[in-house]
Protein backbone atom coordinates (compact mmCIF):
# COMPACT_ATOMS: atom_id res chain seq x y z
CA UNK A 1 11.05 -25.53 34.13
CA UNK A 2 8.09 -25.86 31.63
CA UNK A 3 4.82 -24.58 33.65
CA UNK A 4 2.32 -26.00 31.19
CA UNK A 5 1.36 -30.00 31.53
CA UNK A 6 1.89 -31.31 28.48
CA UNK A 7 5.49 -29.57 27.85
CA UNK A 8 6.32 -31.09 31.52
CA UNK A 9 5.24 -34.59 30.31
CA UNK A 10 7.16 -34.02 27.49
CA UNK A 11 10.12 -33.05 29.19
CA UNK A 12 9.95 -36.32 31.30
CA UNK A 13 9.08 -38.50 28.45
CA UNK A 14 12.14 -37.16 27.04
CA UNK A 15 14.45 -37.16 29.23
CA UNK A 16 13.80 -41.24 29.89
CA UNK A 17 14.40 -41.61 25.91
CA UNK A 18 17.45 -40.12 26.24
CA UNK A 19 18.86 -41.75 29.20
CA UNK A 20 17.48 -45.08 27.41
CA UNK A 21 19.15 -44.10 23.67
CA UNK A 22 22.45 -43.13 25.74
CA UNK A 23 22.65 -46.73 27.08
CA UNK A 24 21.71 -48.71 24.00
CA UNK A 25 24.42 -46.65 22.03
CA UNK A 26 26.92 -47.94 24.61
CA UNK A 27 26.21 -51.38 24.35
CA UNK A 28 26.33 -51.14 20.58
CA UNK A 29 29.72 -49.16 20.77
CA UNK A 30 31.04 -52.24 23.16
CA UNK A 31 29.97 -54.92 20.69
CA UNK A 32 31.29 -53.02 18.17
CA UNK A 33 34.92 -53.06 19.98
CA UNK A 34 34.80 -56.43 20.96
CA UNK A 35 34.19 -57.53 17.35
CA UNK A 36 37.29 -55.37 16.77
CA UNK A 37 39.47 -56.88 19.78
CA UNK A 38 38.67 -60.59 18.60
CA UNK A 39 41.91 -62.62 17.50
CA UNK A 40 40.14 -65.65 15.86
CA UNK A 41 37.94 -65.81 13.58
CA UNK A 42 35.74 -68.29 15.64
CA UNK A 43 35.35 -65.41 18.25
CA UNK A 44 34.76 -62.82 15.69
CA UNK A 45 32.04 -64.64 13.72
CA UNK A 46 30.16 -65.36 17.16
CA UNK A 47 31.25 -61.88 18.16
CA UNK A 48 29.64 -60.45 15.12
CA UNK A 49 26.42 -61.89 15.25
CA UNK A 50 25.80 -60.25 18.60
CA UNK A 51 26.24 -57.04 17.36
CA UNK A 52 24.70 -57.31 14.14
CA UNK A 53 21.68 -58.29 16.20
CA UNK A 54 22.32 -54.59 18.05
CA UNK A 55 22.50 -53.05 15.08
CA UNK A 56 19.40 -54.57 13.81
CA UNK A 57 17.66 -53.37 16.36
CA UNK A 58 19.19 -50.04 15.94
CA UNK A 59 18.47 -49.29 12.72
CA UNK A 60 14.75 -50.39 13.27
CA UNK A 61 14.05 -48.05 16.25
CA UNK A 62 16.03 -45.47 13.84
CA UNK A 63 18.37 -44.76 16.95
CA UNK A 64 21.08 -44.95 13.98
CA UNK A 65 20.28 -44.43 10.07
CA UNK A 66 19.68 -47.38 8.72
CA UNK A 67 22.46 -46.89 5.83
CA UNK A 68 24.92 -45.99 9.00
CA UNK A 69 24.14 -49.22 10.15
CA UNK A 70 24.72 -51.15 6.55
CA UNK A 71 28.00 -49.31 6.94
CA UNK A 72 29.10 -50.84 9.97
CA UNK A 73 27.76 -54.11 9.51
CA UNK A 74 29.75 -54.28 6.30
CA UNK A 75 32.96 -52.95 7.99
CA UNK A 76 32.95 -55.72 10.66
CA UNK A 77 31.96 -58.47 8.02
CA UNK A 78 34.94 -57.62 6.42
CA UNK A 79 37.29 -57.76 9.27
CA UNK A 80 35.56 -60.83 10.48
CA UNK A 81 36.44 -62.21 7.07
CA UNK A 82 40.12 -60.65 7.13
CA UNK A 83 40.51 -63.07 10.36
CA UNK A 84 39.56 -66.33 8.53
């Protein structure tokens, strides 16, 4: 346990970003599934868009890299378009 007060700020400060960054990655692996689960390309497309949006967001908070995000964007697009 820090005893100084700006090391225990940062500690809480943290620990909250982490907890936060932990549950954003979830949803993002979850949209990322269901893209991957979807049998029509109807589903996919709308399924897609959702998680694009995630990723978006993502890559602008720099939770991901934003080339790791191109990535994955690109890999769904094309099974999205496989689908069709």
């Amino acid at each position: 346990m820090p005893n100084i007060k700006s090391a225990k700020k940062r500690m809480e400060l943290s620990g909250a970003a982490r907890l936060k960054n932990r549950s954003e990655r979830g949803r993002i692996r979850t949209a990322i599934k269901n893209v991957r689960a979807s049998e029509s390309a109807e589903a996919g497309t709308a399924r897609l868009r959702d998680a694009v949006a995630l990723l978006d967001r993502a890559a602008t908070r720099r939770l991901y890299h934003p080339s790791r995000v191109a990535r994955i964007k690109s890999g769904l697009a094309r099974f999205v378009n496989t689908l069709a």
